[in-house]
N, C-alpha and C. Protein backbone atom coordinates (compact mmCIF):
# COMPACT_ATOMS: atom_id res chain seq x y z
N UNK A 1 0.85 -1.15 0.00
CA UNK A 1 0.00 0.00 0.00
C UNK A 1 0.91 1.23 0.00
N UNK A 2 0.72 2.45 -0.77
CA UNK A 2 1.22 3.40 -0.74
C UNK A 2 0.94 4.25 0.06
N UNK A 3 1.53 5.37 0.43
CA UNK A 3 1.76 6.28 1.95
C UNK A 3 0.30 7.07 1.55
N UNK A 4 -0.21 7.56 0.17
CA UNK A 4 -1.32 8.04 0.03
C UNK A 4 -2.34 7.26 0.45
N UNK A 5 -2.73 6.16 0.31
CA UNK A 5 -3.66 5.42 0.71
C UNK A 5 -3.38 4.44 2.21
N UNK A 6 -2.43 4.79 2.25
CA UNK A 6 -2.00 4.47 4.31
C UNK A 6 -2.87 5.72 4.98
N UNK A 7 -2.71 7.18 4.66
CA UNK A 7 -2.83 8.40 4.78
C UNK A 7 -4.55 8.20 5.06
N UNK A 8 -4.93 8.23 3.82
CA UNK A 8 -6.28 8.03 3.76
C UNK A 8 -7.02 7.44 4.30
N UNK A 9 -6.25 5.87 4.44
CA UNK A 9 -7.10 5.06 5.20
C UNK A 9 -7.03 5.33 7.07
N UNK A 10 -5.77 6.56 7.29
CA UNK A 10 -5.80 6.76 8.80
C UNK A 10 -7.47 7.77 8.69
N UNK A 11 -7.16 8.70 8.01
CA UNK A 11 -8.29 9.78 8.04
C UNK A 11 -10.01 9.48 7.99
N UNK A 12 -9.69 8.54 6.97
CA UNK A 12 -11.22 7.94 7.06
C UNK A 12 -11.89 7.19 8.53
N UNK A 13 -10.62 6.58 9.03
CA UNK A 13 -10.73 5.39 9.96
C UNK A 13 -10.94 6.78 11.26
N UNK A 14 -10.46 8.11 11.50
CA UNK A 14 -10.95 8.72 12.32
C UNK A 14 -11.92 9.83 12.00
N UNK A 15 -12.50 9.81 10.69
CA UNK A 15 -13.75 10.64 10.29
C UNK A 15 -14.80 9.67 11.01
N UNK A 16 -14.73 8.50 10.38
CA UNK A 16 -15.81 7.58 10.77
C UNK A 16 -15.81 7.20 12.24
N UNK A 17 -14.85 7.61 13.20
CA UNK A 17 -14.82 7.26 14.89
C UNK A 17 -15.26 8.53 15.61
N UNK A 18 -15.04 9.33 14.68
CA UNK A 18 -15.49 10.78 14.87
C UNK A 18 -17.38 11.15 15.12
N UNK A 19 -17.59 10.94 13.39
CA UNK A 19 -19.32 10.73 13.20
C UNK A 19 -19.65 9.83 13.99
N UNK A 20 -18.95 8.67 14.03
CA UNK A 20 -19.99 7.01 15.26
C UNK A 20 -20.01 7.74 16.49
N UNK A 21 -19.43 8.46 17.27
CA UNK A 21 -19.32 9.16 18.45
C UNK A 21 -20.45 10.16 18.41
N UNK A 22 -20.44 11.05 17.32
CA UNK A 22 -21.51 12.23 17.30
C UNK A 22 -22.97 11.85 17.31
N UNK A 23 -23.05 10.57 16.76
CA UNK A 23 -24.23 10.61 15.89
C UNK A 23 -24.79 9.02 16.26
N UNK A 24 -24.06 8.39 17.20
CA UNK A 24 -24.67 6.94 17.61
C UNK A 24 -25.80 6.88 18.70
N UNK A 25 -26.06 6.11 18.24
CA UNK A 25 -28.16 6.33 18.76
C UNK A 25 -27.72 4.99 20.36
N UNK A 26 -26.26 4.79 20.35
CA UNK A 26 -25.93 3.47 21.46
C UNK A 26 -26.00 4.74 22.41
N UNK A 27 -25.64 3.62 23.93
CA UNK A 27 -25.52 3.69 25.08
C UNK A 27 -23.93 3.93 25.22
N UNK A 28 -23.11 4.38 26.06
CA UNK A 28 -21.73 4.53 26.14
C UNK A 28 -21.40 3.25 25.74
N UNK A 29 -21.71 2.16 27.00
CA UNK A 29 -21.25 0.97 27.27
C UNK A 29 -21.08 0.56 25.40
N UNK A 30 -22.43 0.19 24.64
CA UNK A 30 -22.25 -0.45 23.18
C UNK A 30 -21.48 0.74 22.70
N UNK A 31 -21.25 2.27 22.64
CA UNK A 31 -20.24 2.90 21.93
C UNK A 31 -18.76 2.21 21.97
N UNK A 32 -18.55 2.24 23.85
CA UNK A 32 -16.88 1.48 23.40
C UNK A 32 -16.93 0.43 22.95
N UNK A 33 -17.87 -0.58 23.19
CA UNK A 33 -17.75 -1.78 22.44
C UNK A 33 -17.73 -1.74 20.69
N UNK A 34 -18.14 -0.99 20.53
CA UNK A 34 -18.42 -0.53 18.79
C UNK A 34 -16.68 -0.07 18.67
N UNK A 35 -16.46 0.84 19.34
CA UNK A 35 -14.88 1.45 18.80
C UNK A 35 -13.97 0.65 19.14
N UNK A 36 -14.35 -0.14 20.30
CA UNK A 36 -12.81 -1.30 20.63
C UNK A 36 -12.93 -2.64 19.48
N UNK A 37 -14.19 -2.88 18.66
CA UNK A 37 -13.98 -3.70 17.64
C UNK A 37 -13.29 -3.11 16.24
N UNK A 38 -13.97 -1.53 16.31
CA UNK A 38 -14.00 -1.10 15.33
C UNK A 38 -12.32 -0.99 15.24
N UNK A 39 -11.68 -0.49 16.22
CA UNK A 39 -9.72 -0.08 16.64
C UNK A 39 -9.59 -1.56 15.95
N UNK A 40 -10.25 -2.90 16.61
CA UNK A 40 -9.03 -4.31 16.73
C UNK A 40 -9.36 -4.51 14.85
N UNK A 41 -10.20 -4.12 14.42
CA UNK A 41 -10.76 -4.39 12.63
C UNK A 41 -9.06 -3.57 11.90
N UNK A 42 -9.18 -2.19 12.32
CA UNK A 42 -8.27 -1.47 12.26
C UNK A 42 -6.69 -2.16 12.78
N UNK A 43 -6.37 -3.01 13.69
CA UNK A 43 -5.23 -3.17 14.10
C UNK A 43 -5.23 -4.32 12.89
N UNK A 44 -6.24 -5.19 12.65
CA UNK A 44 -6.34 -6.36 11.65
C UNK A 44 -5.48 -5.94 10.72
N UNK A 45 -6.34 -4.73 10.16
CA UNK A 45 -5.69 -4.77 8.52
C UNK A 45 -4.82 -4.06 8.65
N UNK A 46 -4.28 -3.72 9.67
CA UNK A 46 -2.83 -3.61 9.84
C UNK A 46 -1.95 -4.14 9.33
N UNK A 47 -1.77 -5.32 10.33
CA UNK A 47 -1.25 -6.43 10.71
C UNK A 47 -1.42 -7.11 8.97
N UNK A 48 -2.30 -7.25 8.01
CA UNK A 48 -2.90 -7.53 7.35
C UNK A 48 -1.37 -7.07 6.26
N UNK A 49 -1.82 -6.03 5.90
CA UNK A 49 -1.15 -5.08 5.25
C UNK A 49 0.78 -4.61 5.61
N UNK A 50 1.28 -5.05 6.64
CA UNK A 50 2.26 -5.05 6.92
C UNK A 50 2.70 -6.93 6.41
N UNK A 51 1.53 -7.73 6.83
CA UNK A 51 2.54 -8.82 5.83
C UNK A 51 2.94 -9.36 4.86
N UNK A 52 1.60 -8.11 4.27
CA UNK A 52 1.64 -8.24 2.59
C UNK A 52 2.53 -7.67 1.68
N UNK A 53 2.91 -6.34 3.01
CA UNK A 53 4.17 -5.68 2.86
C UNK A 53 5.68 -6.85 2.44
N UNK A 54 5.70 -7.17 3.56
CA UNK A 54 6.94 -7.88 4.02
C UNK A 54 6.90 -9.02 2.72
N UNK A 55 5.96 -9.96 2.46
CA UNK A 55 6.01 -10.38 1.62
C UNK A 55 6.35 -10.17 0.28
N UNK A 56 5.90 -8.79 0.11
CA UNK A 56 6.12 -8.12 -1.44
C UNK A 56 7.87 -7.99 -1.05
N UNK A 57 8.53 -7.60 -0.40
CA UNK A 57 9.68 -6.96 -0.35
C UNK A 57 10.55 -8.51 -0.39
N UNK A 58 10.31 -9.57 0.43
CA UNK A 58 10.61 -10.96 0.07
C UNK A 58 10.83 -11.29 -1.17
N UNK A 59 9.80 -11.34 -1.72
CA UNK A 59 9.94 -11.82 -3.41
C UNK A 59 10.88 -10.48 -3.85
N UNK A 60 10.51 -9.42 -3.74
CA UNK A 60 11.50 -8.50 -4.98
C UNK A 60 12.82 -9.05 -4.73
N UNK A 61 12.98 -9.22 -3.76
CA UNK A 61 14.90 -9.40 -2.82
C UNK A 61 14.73 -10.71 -3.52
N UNK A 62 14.45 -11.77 -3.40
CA UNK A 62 14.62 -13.24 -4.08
C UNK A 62 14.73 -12.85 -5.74
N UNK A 63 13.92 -12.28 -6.29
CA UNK A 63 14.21 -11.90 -7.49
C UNK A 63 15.36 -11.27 -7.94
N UNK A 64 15.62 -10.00 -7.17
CA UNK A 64 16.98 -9.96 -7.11
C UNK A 64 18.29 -10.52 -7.03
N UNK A 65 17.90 -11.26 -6.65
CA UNK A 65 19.15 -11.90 -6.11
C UNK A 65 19.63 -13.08 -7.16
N UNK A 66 18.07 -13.74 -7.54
CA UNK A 66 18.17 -14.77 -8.82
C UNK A 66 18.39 -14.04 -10.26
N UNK A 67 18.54 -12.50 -10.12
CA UNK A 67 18.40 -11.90 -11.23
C UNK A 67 20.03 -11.76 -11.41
N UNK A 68 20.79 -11.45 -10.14
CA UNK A 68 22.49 -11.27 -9.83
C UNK A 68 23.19 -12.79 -10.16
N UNK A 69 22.39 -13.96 -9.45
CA UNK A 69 23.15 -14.89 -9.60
C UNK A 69 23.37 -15.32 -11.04
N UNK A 70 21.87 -14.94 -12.48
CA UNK A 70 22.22 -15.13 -13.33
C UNK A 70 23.29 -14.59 -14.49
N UNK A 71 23.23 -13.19 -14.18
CA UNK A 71 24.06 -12.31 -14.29
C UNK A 71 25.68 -12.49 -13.88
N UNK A 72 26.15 -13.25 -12.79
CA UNK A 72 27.12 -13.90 -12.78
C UNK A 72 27.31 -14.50 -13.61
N UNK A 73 26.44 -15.70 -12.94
CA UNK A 73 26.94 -16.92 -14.18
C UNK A 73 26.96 -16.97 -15.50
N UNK A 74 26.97 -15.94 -16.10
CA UNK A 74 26.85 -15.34 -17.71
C UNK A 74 28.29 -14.94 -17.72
N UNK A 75 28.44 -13.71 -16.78
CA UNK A 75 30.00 -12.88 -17.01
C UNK A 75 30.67 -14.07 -16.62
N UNK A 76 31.10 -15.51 -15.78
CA UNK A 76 31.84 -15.75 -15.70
C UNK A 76 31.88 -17.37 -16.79
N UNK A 77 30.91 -17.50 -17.26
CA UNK A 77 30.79 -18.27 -18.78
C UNK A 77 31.25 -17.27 -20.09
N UNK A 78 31.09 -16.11 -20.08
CA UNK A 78 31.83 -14.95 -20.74
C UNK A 78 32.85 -15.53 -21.34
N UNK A 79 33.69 -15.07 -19.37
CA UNK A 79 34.98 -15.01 -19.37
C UNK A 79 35.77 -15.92 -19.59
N UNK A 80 35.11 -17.58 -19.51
CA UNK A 80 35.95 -18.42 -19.71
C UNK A 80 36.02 -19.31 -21.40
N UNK A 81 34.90 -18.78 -21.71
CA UNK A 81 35.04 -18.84 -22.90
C UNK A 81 35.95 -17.78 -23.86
N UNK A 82 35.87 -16.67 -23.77
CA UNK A 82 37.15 -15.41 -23.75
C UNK A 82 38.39 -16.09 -23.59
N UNK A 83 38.84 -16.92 -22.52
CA UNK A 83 40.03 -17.66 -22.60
C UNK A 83 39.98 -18.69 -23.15
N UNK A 84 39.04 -19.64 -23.41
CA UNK A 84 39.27 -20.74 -24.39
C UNK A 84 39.95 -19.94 -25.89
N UNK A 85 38.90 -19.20 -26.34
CA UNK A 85 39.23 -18.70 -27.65
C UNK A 85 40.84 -17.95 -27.32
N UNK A 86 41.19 -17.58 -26.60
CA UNK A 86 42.62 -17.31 -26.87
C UNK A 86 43.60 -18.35 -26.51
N UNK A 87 43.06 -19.34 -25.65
CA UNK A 87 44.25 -20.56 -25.70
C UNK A 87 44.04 -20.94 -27.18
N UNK A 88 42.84 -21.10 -27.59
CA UNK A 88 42.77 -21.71 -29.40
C UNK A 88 43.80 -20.59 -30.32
N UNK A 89 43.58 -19.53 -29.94
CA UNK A 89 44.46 -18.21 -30.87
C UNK A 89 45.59 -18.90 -31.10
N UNK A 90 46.20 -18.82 -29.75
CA UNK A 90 47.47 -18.93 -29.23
C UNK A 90 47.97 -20.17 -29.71
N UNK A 91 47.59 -21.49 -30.00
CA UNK A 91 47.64 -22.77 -30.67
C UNK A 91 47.96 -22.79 -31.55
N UNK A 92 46.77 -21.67 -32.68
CA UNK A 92 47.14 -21.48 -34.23
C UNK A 92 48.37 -20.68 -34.68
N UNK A 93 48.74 -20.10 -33.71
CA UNK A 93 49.90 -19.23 -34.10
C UNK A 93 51.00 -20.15 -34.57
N UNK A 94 51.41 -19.69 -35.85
CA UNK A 94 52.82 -20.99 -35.99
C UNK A 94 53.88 -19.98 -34.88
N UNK A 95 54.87 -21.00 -34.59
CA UNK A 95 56.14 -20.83 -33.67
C UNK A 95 56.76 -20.10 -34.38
N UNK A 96 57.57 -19.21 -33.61
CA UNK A 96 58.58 -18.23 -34.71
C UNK A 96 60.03 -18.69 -34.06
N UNK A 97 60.77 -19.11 -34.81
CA UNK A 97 61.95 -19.53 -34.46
C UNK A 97 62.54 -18.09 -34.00
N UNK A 98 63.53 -18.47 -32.96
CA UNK A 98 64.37 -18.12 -32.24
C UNK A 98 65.54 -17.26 -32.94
C-alpha cells in the first residue's frame, strides 16, 4: 500500500470514529464496544497489510538476487570462454623460431 492510501485510510478510519461518536443512537457501554472492535478491525488490517508488505519486499529481494546470480553466471561463462578462444588463438599461431 502506498503512503497516500496508508494516509487516507488513517483519516477515514478517524472521520468515521469521529461521526460514530456524534451521531450513535448506542448507550456509552455499546459505543466502546463498537470502537474497541471497530480499533481491533483497524489493528487487523494492519497487521494484514504489513505482511503483505513484508512479503512483497521478500519476493522482490529473491528476485533480485536470482536476477544477480544469473548475471554472474553469464559474465563468468563470458569469461571463460574469452580464454578458451585465446588458448585456441594462441595454438594457431605458428612458432617463430628463435
Amino acid at each position: 500500500m502506498n503512503r497516500d492510501g496508508f494516509a487516507n485510510f488513517i483519516f477515514g478510519l478517524g472521520v468515521g470514529l469521529g461521526a460514530g461518536l456524534l451521531l450513535a443512537p448506542r448507550s456509552g457501554d455499546e459505543t466502546r464496544q463498537l470502537l474497541k472492535e471497530k480499533a481491533d478491525e483497524g489493528t487487523e488490517y494492519l497487521k494484514k497489510q504489513t505482511a503483505d508488505l513484508r512479503d512483497n519486499a521478500t519476493d522482490l529481494l529473491d528476485k533480485g538476487r536470482q536476477a544477480l546470480d544469473r548475471q554472474r553466471d553469464q559474465v563468468a561463462d563470458a569469461m571463460a570462454a574469452g580464454r578458451q578462444a585465446y588458448r585456441e588463438k594462441v595454438e594457431e599461431m605458428p612458432q617463430q623460431p628463435a
